[in-house]
N, C-alpha and C. Protein backbone atom coordinates (compact mmCIF):
# COMPACT_ATOMS: atom_id res chain seq x y z
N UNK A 1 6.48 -21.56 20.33
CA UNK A 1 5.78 -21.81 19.07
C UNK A 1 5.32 -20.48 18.49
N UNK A 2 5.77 -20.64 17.00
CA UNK A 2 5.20 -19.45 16.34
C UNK A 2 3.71 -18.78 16.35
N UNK A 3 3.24 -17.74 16.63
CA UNK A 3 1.64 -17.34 16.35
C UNK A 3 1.70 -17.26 14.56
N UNK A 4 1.00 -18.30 14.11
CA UNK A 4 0.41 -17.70 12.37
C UNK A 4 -0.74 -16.84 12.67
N UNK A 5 -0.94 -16.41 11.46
CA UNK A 5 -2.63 -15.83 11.30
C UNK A 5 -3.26 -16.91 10.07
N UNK A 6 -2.59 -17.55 9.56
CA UNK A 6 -2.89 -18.50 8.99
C UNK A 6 -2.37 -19.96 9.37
N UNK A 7 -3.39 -20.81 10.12
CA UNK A 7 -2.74 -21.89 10.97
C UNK A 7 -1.60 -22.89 10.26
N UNK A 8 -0.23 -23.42 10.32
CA UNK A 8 0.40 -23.81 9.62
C UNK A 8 1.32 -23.35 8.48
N UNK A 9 1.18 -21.88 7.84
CA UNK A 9 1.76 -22.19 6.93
C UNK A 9 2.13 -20.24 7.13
N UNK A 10 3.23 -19.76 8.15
CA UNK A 10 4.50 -19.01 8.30
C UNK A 10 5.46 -18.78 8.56
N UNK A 11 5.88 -18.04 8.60
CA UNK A 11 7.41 -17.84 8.39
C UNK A 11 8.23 -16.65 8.98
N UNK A 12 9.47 -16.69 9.16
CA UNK A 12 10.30 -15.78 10.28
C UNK A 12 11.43 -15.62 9.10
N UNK A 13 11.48 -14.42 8.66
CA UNK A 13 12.72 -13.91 7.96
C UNK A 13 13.34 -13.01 8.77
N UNK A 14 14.80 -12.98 8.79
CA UNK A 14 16.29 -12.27 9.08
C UNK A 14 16.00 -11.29 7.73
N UNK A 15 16.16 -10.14 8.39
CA UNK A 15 16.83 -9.15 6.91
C UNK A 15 18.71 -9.13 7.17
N UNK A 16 19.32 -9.65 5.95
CA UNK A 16 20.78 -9.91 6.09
C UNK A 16 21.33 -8.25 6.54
N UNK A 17 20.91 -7.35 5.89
CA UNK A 17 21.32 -6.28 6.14
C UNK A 17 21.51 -5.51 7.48
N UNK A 18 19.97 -5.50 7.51
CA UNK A 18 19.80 -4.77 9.10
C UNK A 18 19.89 -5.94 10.29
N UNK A 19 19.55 -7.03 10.26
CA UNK A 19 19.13 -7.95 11.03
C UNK A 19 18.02 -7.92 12.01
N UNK A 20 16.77 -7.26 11.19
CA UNK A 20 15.91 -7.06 11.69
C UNK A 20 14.65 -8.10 11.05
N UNK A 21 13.87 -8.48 12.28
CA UNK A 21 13.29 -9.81 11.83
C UNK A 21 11.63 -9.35 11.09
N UNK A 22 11.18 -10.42 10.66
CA UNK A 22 10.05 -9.55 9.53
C UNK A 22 9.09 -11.00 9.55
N UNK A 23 7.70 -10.83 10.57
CA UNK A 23 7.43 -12.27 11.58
C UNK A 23 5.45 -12.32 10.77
N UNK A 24 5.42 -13.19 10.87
CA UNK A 24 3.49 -13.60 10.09
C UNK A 24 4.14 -13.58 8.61
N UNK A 25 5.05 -14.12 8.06
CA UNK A 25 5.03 -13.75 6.28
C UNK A 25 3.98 -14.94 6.21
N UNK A 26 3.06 -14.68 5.32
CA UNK A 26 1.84 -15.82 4.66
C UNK A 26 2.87 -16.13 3.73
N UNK A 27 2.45 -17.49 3.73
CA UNK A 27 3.25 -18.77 2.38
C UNK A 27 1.90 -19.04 1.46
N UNK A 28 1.89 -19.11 0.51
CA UNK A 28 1.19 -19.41 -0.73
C UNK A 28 1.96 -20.62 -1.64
N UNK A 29 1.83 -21.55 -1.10
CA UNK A 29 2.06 -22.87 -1.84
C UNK A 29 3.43 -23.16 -2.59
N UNK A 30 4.45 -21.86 -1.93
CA UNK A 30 5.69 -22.04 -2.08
C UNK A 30 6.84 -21.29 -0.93
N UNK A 31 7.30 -21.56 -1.13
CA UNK A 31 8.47 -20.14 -0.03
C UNK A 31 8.47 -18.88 -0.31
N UNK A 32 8.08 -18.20 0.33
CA UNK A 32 7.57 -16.27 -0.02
C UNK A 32 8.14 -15.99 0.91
N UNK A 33 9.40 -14.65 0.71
CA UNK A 33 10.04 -14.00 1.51
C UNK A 33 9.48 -12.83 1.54
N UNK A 34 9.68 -11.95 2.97
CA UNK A 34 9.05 -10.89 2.93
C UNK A 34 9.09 -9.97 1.55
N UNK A 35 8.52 -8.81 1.16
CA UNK A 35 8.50 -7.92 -0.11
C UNK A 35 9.84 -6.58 0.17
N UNK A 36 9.66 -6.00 1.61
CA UNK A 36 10.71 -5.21 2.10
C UNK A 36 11.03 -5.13 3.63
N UNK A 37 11.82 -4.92 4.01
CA UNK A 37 12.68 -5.24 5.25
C UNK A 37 11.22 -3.71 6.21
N UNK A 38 11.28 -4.22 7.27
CA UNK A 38 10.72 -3.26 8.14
C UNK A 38 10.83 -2.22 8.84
N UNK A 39 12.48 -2.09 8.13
CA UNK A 39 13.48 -1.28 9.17
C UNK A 39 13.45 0.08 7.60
N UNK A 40 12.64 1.22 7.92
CA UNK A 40 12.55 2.45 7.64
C UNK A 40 13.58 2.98 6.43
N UNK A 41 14.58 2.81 7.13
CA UNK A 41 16.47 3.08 6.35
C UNK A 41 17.30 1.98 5.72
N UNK A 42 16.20 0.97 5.84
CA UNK A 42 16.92 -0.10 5.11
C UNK A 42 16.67 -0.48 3.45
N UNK A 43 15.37 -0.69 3.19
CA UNK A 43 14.99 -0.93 2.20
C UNK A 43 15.11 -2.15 1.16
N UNK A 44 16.02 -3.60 2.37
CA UNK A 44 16.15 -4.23 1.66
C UNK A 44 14.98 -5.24 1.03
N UNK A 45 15.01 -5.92 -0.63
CA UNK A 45 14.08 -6.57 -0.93
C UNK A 45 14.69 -8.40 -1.54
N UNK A 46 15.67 -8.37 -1.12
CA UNK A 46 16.29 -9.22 -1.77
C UNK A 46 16.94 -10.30 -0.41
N UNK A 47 17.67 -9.82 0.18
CA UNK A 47 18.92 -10.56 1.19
C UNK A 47 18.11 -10.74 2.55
N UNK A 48 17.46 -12.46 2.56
CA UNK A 48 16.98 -12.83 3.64
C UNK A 48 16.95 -13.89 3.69
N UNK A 49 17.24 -14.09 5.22
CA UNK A 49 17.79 -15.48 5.42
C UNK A 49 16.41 -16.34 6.55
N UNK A 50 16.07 -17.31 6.57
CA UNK A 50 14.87 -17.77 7.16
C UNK A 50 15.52 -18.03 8.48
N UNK A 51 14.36 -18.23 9.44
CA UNK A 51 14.37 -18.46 10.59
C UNK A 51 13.78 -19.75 11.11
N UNK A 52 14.21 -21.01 10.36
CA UNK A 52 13.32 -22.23 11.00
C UNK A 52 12.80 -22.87 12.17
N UNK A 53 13.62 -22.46 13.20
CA UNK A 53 13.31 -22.85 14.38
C UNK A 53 11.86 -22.03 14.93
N UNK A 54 11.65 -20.68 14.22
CA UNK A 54 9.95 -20.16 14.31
C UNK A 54 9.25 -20.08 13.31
N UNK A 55 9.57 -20.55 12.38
CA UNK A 55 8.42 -20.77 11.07
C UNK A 55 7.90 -21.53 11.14
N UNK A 56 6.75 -21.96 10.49
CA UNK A 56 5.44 -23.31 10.85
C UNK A 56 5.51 -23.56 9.04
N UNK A 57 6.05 -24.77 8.75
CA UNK A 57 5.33 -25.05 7.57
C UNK A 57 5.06 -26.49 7.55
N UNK A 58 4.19 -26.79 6.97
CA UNK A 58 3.64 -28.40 6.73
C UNK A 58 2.79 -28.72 5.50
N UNK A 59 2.98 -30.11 5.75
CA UNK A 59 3.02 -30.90 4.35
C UNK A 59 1.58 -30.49 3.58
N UNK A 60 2.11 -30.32 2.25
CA UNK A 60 0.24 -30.27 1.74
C UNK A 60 0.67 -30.45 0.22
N UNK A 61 -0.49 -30.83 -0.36
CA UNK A 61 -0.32 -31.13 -1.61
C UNK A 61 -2.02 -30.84 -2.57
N UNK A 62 -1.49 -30.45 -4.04
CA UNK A 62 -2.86 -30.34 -4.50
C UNK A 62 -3.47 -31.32 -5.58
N UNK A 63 -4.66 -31.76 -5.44
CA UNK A 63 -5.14 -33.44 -6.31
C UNK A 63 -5.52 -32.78 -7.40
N UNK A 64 -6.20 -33.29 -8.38
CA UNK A 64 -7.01 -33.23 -8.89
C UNK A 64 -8.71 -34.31 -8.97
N UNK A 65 -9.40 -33.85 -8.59
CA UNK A 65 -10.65 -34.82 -8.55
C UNK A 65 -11.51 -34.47 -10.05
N UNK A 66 -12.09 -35.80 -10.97
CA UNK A 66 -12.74 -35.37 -12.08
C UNK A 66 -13.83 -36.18 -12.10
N UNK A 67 -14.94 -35.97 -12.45
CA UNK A 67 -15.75 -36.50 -12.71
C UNK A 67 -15.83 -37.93 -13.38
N UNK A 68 -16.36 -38.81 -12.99
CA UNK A 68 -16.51 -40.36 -14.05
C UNK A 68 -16.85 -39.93 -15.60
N UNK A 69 -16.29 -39.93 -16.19
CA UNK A 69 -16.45 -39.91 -17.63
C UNK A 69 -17.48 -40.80 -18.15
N UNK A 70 -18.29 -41.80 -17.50
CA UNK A 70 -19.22 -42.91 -17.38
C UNK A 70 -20.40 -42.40 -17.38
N UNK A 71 -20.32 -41.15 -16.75
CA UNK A 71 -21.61 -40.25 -16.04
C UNK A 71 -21.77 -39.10 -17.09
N UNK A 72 -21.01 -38.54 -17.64
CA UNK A 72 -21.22 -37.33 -18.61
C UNK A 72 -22.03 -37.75 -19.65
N UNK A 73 -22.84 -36.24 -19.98
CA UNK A 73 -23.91 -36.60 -21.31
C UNK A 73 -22.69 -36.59 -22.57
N UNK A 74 -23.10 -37.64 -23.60
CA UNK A 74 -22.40 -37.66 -24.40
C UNK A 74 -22.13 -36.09 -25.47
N UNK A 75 -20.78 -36.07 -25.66
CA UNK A 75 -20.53 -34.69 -26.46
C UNK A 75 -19.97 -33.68 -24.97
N UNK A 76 -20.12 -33.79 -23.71
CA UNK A 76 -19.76 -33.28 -22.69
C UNK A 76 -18.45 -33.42 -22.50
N UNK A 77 -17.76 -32.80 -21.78
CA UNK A 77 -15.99 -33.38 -21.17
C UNK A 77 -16.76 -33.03 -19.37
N UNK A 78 -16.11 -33.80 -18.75
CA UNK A 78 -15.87 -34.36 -17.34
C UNK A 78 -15.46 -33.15 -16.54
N UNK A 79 -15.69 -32.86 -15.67
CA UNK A 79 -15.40 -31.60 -14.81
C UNK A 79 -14.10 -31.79 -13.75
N UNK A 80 -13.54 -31.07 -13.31
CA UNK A 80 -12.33 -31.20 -13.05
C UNK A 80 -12.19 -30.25 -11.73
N UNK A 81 -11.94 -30.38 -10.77
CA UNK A 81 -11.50 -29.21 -9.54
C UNK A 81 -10.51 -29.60 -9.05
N UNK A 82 -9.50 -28.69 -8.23
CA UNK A 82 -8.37 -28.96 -7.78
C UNK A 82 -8.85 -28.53 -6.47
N UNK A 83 -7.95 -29.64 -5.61
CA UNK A 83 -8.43 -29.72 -4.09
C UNK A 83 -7.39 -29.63 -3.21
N UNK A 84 -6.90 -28.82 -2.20
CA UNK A 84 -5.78 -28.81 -1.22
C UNK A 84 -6.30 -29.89 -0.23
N UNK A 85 -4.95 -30.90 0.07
CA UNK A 85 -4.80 -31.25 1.18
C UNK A 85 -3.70 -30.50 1.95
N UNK A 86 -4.15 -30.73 3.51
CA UNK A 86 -3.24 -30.23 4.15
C UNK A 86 -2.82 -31.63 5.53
N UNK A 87 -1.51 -31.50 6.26
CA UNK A 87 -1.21 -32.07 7.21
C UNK A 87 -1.36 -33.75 7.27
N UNK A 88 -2.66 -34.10 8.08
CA UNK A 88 -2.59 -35.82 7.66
C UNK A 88 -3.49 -36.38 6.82
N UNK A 89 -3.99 -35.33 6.23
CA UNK A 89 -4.70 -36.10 4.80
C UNK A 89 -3.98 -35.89 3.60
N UNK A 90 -2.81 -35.78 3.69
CA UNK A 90 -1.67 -35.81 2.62
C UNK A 90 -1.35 -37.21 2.35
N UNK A 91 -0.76 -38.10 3.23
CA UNK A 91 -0.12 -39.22 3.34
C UNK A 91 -1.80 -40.20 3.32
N UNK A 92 -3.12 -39.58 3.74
CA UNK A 92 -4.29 -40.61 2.98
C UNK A 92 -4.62 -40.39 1.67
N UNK A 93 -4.20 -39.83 1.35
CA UNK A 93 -4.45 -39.45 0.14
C UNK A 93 -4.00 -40.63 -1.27
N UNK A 94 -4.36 -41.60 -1.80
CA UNK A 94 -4.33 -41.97 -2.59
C UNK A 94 -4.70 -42.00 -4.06
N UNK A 95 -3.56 -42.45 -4.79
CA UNK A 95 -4.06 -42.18 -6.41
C UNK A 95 -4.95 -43.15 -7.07
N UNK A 96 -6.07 -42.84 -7.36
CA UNK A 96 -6.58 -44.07 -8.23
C UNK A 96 -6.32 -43.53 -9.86
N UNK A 97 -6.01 -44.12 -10.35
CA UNK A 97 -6.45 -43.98 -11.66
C UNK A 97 -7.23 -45.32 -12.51
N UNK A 98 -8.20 -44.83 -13.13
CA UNK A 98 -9.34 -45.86 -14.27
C UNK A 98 -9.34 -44.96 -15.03
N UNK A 99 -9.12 -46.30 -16.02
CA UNK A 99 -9.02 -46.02 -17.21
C UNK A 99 -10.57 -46.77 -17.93
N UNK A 100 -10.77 -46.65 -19.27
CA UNK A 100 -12.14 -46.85 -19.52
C UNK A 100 -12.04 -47.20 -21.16
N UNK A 101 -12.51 -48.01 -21.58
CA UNK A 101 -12.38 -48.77 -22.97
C UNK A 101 -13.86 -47.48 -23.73
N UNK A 102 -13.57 -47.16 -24.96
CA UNK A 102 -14.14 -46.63 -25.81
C UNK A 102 -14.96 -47.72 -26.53
């Protein structure tokens, strides 16, 4: 099993060139390949191929939670934050939506 420094969410790139491996890449809420190969004389920034069998990635997704519009002083708008789930509070995660008569 891979060591992250961030629990869950790295990655193991191949540089195609040298075939030198480039190990802890942090993921930011998409697939991020390393920036440049590690190998001195190489310099590649482009040609890399992943390593899945030691990368850690898992499921996560981002909500939005807003305030009851029920509750705001009138002339106000409703406050809004965006919230990461990660792992098994992905799949609890349910949508409500209410709607509200004017």
């Amino acid at each position: 099993m891979p060591v992250c420094l961030t629990p869950g969410l790295c990655g193991l790139a191949r540089c195609i060139r040298r075939k030198r491996l480039v190990r802890n890449i942090q993921q930011q809420f998409k697939y991020t390949e390393p920036i440049i190969c590690t190998n001195t004389t190489c310099g590649n920034r482009k040609a890399w191929s992943l390593v899945r069998e030691e990368s850690v990635f898992v499921d996560w997704q981002r909500i939005k939670v807003q305030e009851d519009p029920g509750e705001v002083p009138g002339g106000s708008l409703p406050r809004t934050i965006d919230v990461i789930v990660r792992h098994a509070q992905v799949s609890a995660t349910h949508v409500h939506i209410q709607t509200y008569k004017l």
